[in-house]
PDB file of N, CA and C in Angstrom:
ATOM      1  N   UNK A   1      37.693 -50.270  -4.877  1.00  0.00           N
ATOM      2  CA  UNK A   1      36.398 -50.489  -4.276  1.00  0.00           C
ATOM      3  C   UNK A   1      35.346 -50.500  -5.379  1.00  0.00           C
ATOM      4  N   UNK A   2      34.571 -51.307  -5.338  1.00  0.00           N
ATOM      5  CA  UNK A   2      33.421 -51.451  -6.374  1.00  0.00           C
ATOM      6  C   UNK A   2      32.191 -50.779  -5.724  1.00  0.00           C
ATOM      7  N   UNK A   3      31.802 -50.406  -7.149  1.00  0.00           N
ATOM      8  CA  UNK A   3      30.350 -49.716  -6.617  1.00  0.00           C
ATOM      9  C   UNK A   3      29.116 -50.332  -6.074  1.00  0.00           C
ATOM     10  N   UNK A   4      27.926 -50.030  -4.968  1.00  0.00           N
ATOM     11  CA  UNK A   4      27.132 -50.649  -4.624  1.00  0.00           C
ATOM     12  C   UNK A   4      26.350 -51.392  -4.964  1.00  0.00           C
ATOM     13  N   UNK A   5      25.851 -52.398  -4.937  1.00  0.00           N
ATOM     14  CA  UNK A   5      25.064 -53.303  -5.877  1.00  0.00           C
ATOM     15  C   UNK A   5      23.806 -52.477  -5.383  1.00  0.00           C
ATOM     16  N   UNK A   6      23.112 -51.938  -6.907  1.00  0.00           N
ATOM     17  CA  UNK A   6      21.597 -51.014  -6.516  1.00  0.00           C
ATOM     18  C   UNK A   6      20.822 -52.130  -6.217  1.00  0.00           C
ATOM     19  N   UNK A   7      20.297 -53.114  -6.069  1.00  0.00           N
ATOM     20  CA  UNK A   7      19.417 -54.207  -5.698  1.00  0.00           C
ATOM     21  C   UNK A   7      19.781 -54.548  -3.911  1.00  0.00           C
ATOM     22  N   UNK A   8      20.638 -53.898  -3.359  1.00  0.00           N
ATOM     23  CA  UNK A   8      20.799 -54.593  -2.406  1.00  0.00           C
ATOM     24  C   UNK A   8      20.020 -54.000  -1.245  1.00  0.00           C
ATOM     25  N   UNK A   9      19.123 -54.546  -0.496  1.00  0.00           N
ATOM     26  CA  UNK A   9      18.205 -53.831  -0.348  1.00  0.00           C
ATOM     27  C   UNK A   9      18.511 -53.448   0.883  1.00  0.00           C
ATOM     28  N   UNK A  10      20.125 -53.180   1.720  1.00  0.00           N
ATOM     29  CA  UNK A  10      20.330 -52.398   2.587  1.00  0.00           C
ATOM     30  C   UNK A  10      20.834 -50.883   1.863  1.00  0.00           C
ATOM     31  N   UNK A  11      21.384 -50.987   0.929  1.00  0.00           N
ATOM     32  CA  UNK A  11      21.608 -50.002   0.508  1.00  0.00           C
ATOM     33  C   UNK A  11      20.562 -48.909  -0.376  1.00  0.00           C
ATOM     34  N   UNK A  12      19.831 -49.696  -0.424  1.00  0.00           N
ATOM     35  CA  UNK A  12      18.317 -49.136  -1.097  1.00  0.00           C
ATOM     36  C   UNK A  12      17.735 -48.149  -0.121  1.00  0.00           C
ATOM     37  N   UNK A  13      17.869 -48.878   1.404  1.00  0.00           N
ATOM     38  CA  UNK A  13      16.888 -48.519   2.425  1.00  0.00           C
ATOM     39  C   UNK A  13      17.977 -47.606   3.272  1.00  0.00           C
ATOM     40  N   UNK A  14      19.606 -47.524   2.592  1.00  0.00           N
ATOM     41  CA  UNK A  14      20.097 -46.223   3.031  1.00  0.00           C
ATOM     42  C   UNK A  14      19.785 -44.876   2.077  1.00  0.00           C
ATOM     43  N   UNK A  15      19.404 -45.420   0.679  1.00  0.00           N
ATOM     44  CA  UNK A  15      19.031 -44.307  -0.367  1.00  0.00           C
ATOM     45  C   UNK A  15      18.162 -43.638   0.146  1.00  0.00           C
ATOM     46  N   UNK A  16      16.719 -44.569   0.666  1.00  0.00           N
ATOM     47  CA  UNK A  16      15.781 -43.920   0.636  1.00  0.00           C
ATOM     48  C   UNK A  16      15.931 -42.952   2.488  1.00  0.00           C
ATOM     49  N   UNK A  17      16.681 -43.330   2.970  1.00  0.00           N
ATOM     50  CA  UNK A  17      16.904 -42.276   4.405  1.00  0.00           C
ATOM     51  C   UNK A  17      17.322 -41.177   3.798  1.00  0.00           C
ATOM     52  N   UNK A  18      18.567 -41.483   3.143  1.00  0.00           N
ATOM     53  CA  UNK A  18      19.265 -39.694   2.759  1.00  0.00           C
ATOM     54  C   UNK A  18      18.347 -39.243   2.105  1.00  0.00           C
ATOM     55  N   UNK A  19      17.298 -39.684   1.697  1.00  0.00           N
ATOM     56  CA  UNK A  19      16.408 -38.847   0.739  1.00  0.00           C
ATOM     57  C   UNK A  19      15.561 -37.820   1.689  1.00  0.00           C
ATOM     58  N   UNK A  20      14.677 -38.938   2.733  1.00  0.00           N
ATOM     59  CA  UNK A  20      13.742 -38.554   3.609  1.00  0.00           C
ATOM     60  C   UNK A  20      14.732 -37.210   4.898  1.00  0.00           C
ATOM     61  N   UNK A  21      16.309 -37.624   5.060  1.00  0.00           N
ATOM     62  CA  UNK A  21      17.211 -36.562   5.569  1.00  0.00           C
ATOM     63  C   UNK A  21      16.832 -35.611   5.001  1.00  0.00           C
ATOM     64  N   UNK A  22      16.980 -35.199   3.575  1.00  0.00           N
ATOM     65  CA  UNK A  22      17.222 -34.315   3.046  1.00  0.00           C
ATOM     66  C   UNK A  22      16.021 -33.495   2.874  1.00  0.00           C
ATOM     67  N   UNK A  23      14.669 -34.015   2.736  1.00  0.00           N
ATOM     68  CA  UNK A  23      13.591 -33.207   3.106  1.00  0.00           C
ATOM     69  C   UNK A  23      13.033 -32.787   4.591  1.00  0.00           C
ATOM     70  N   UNK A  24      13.646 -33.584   5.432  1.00  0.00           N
ATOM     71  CA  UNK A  24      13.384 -33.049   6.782  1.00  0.00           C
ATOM     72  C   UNK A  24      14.404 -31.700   6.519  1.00  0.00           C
ATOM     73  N   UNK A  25      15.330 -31.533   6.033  1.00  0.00           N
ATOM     74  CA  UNK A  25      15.804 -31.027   6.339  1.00  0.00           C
ATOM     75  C   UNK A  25      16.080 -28.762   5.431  1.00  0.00           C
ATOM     76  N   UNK A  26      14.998 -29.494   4.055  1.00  0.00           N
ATOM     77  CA  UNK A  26      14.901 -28.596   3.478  1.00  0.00           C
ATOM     78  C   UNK A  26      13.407 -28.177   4.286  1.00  0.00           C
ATOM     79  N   UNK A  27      12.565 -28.775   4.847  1.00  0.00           N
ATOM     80  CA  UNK A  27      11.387 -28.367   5.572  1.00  0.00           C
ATOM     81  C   UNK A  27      11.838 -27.480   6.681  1.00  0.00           C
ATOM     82  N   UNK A  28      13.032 -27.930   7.183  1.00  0.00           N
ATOM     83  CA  UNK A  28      13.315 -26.695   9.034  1.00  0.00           C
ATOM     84  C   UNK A  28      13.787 -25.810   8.279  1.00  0.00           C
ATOM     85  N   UNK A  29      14.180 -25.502   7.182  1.00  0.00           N
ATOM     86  CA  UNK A  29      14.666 -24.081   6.533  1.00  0.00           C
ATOM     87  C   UNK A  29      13.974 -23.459   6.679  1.00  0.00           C
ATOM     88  N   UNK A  30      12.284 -24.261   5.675  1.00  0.00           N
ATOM     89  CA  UNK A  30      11.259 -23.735   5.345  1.00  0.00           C
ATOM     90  C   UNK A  30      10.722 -23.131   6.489  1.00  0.00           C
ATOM     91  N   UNK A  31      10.375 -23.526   7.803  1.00  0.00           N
ATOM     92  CA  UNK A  31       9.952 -23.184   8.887  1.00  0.00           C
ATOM     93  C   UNK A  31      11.419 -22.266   9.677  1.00  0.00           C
ATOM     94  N   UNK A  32      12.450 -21.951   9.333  1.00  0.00           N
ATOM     95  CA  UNK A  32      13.151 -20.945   9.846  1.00  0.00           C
ATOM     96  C   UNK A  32      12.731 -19.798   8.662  1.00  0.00           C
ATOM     97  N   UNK A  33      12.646 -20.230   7.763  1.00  0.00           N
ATOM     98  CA  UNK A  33      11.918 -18.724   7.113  1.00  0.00           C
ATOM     99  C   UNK A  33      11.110 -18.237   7.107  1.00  0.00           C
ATOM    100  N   UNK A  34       9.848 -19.078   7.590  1.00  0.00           N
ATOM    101  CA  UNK A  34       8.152 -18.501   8.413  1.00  0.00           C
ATOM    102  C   UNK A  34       8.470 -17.607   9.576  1.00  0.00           C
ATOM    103  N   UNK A  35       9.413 -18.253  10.458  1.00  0.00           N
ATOM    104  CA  UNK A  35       9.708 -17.553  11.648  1.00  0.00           C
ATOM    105  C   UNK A  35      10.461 -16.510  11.997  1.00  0.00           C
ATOM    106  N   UNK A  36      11.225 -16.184  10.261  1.00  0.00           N
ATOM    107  CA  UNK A  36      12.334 -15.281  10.393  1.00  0.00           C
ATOM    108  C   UNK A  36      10.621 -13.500   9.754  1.00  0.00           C
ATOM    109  N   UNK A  37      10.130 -14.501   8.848  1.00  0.00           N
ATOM    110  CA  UNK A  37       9.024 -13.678   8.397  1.00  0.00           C
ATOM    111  C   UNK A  37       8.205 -13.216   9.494  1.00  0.00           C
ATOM    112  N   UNK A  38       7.689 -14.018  10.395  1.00  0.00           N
ATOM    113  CA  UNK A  38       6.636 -13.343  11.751  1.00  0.00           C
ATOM    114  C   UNK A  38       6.923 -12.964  12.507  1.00  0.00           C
ATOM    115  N   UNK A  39       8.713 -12.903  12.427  1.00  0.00           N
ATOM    116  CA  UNK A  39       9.649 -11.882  13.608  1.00  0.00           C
ATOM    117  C   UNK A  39       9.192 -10.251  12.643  1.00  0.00           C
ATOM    118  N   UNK A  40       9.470 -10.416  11.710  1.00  0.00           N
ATOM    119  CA  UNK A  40       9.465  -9.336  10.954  1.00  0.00           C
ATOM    120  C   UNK A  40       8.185  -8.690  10.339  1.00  0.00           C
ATOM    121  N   UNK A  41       6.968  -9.362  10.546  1.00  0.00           N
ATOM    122  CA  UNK A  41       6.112  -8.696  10.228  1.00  0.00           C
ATOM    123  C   UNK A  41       5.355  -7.717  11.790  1.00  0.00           C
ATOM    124  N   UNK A  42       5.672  -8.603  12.701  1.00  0.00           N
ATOM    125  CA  UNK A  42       5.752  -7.370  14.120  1.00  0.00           C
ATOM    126  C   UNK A  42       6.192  -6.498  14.533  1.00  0.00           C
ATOM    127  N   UNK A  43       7.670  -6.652  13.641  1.00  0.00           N
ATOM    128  CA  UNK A  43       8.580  -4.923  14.038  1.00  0.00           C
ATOM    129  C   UNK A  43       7.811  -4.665  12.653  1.00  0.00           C
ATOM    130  N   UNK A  44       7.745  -4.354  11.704  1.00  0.00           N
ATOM    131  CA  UNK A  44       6.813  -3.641  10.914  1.00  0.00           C
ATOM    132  C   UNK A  44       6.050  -3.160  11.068  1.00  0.00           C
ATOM    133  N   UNK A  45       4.883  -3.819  11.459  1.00  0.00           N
ATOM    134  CA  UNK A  45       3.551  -3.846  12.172  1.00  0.00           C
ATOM    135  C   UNK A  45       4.040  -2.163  13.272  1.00  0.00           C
ATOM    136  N   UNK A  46       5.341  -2.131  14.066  1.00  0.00           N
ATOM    137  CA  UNK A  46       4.964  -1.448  15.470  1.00  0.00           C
ATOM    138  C   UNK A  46       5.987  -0.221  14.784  1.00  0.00           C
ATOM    139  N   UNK A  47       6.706  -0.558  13.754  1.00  0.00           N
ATOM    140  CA  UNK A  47       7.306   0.548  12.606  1.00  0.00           C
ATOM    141  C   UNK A  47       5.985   1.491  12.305  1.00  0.00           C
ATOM    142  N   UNK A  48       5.424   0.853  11.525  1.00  0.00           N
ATOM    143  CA  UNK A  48       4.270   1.628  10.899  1.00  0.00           C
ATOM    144  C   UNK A  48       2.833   2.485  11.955  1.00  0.00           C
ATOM    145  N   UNK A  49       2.836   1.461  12.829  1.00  0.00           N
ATOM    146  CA  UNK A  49       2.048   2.403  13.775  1.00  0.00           C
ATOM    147  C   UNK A  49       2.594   3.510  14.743  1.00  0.00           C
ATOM    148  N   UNK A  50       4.694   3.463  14.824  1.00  0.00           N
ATOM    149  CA  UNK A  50       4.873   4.473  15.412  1.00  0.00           C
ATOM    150  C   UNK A  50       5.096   5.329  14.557  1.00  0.00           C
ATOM    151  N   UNK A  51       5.481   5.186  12.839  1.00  0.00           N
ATOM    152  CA  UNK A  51       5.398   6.554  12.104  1.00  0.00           C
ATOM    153  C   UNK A  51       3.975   7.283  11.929  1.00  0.00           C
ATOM    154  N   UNK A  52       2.789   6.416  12.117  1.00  0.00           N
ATOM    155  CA  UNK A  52       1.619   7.147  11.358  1.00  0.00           C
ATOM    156  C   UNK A  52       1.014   7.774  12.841  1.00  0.00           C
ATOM    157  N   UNK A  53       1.651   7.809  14.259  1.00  0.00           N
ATOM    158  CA  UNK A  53       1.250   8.493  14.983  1.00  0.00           C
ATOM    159  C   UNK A  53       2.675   9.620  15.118  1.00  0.00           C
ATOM    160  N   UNK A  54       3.758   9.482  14.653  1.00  0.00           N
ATOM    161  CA  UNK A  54       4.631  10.765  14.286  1.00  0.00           C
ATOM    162  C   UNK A  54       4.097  11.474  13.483  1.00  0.00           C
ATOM    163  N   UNK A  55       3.412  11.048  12.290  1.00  0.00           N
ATOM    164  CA  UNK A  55       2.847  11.628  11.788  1.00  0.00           C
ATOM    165  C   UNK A  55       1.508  12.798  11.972  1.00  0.00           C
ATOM    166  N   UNK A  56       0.865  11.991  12.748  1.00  0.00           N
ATOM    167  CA  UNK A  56      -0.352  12.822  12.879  1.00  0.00           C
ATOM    168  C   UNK A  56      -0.196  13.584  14.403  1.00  0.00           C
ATOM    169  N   UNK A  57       1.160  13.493  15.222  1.00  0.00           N
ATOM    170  CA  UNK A  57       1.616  14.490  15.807  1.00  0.00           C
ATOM    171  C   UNK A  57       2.141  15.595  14.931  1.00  0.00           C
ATOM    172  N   UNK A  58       2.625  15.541  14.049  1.00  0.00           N
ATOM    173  CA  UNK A  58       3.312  16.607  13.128  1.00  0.00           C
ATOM    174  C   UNK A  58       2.318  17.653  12.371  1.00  0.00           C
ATOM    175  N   UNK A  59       1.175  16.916  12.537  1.00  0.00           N
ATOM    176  CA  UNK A  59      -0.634  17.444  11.743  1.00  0.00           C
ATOM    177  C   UNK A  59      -0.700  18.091  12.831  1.00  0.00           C
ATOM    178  N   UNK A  60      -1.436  17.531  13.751  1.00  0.00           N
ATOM    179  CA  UNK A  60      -1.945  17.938  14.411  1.00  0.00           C
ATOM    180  C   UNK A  60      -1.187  19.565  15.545  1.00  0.00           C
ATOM    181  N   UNK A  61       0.560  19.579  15.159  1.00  0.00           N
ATOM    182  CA  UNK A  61       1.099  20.457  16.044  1.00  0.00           C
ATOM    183  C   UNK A  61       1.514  21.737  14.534  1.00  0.00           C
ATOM    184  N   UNK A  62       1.058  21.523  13.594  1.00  0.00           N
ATOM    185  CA  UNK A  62       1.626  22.489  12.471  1.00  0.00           C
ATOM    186  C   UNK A  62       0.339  22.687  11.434  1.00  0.00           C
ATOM    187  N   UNK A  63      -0.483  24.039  12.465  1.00  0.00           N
ATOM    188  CA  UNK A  63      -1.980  24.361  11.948  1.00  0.00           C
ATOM    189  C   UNK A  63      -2.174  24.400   9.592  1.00  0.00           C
ATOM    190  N   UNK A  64      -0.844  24.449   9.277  1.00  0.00           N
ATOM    191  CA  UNK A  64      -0.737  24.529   8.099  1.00  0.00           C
ATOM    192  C   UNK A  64      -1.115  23.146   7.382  1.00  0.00           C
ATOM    193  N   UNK A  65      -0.736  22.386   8.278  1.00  0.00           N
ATOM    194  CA  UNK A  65      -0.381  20.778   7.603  1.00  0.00           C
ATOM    195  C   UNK A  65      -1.833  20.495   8.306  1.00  0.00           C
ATOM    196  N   UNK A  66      -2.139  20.625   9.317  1.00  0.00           N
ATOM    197  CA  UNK A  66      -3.984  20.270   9.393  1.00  0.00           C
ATOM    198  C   UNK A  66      -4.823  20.677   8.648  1.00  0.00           C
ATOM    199  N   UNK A  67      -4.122  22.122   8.019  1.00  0.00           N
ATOM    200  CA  UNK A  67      -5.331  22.564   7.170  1.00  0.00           C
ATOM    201  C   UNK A  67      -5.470  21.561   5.922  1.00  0.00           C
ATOM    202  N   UNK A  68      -4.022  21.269   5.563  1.00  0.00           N
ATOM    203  CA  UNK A  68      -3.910  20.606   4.006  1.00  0.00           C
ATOM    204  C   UNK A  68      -4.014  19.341   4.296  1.00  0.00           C
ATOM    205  N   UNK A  69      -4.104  19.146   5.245  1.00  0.00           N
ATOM    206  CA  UNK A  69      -4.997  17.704   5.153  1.00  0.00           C
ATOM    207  C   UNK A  69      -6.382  17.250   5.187  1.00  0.00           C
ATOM    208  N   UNK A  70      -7.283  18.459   5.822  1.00  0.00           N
ATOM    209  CA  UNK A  70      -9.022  18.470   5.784  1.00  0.00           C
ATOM    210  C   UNK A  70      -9.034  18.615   3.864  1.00  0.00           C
ATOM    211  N   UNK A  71      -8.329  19.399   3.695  1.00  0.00           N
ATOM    212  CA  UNK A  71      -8.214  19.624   2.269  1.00  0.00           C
ATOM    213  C   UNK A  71      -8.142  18.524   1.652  1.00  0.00           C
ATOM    214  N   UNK A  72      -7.252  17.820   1.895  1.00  0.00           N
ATOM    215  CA  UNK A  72      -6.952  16.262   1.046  1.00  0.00           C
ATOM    216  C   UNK A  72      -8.097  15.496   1.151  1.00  0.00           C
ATOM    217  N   UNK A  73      -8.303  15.538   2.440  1.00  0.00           N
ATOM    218  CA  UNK A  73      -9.368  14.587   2.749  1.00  0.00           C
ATOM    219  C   UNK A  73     -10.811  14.820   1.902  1.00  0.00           C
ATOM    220  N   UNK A  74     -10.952  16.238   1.834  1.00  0.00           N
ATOM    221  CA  UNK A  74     -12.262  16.632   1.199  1.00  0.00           C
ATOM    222  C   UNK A  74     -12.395  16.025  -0.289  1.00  0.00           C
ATOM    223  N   UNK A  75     -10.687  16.470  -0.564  1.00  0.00           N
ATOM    224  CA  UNK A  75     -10.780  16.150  -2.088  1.00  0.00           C
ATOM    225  C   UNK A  75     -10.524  14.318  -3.124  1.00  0.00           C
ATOM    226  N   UNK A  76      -9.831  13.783  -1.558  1.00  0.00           N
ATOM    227  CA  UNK A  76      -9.966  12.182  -2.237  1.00  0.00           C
ATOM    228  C   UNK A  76     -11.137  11.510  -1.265  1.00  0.00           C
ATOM    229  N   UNK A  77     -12.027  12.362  -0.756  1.00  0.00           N
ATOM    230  CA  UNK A  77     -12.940  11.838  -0.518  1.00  0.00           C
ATOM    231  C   UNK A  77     -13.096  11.148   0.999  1.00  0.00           C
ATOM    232  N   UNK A  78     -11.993  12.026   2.139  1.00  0.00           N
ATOM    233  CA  UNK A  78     -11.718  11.104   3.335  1.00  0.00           C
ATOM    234  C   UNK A  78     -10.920  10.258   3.599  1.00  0.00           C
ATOM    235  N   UNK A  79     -10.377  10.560   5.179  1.00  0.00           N
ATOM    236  CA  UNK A  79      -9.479   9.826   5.572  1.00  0.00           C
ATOM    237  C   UNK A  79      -9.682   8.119   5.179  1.00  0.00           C
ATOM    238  N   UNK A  80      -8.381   7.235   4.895  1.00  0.00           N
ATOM    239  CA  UNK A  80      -8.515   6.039   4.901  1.00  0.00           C
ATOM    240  C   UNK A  80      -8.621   5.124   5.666  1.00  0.00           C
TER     241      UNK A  80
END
């Protein structure tokens, strides 16, 4: 079998599909990895707001750890 004649301009206009394939197709990656990212920045998001209220249950129920935290606070200048 001989190789394609590059001038032939059906085979040109199959080059240029697998090309345009191949970026459609590196683009839905791209957009499965946005979506794999904004799945994951919501369990984060509801991670972090259920530790920092474990947290300030743990302050607020262990008069030692409230104290050393008005303390902290005084000394970097307040809660963030």
């Amino acid at each position: 079998m001989s190789a394609p004649d590059p001038h032939d301009p059906y085979e040109l206009r199959a080059r240029v599909l697998r090309l345009m394939a191949a970026r459609i197709r590196q683009f839905a990656a791209e957009l499965d990895m946005c979506a794999a990212a904004a799945r994951a920045t919501g369990g984060m998001r509801r991670f972090a707001a259920a530790m920092a209220a474990g947290e300030a249950r743990d302050v607020a129920q262990h008069p030692d750890l409230a104290e050393l935290n008005v303390q902290m606070d005084g000394y970097y200048g307040g809660p963030a």
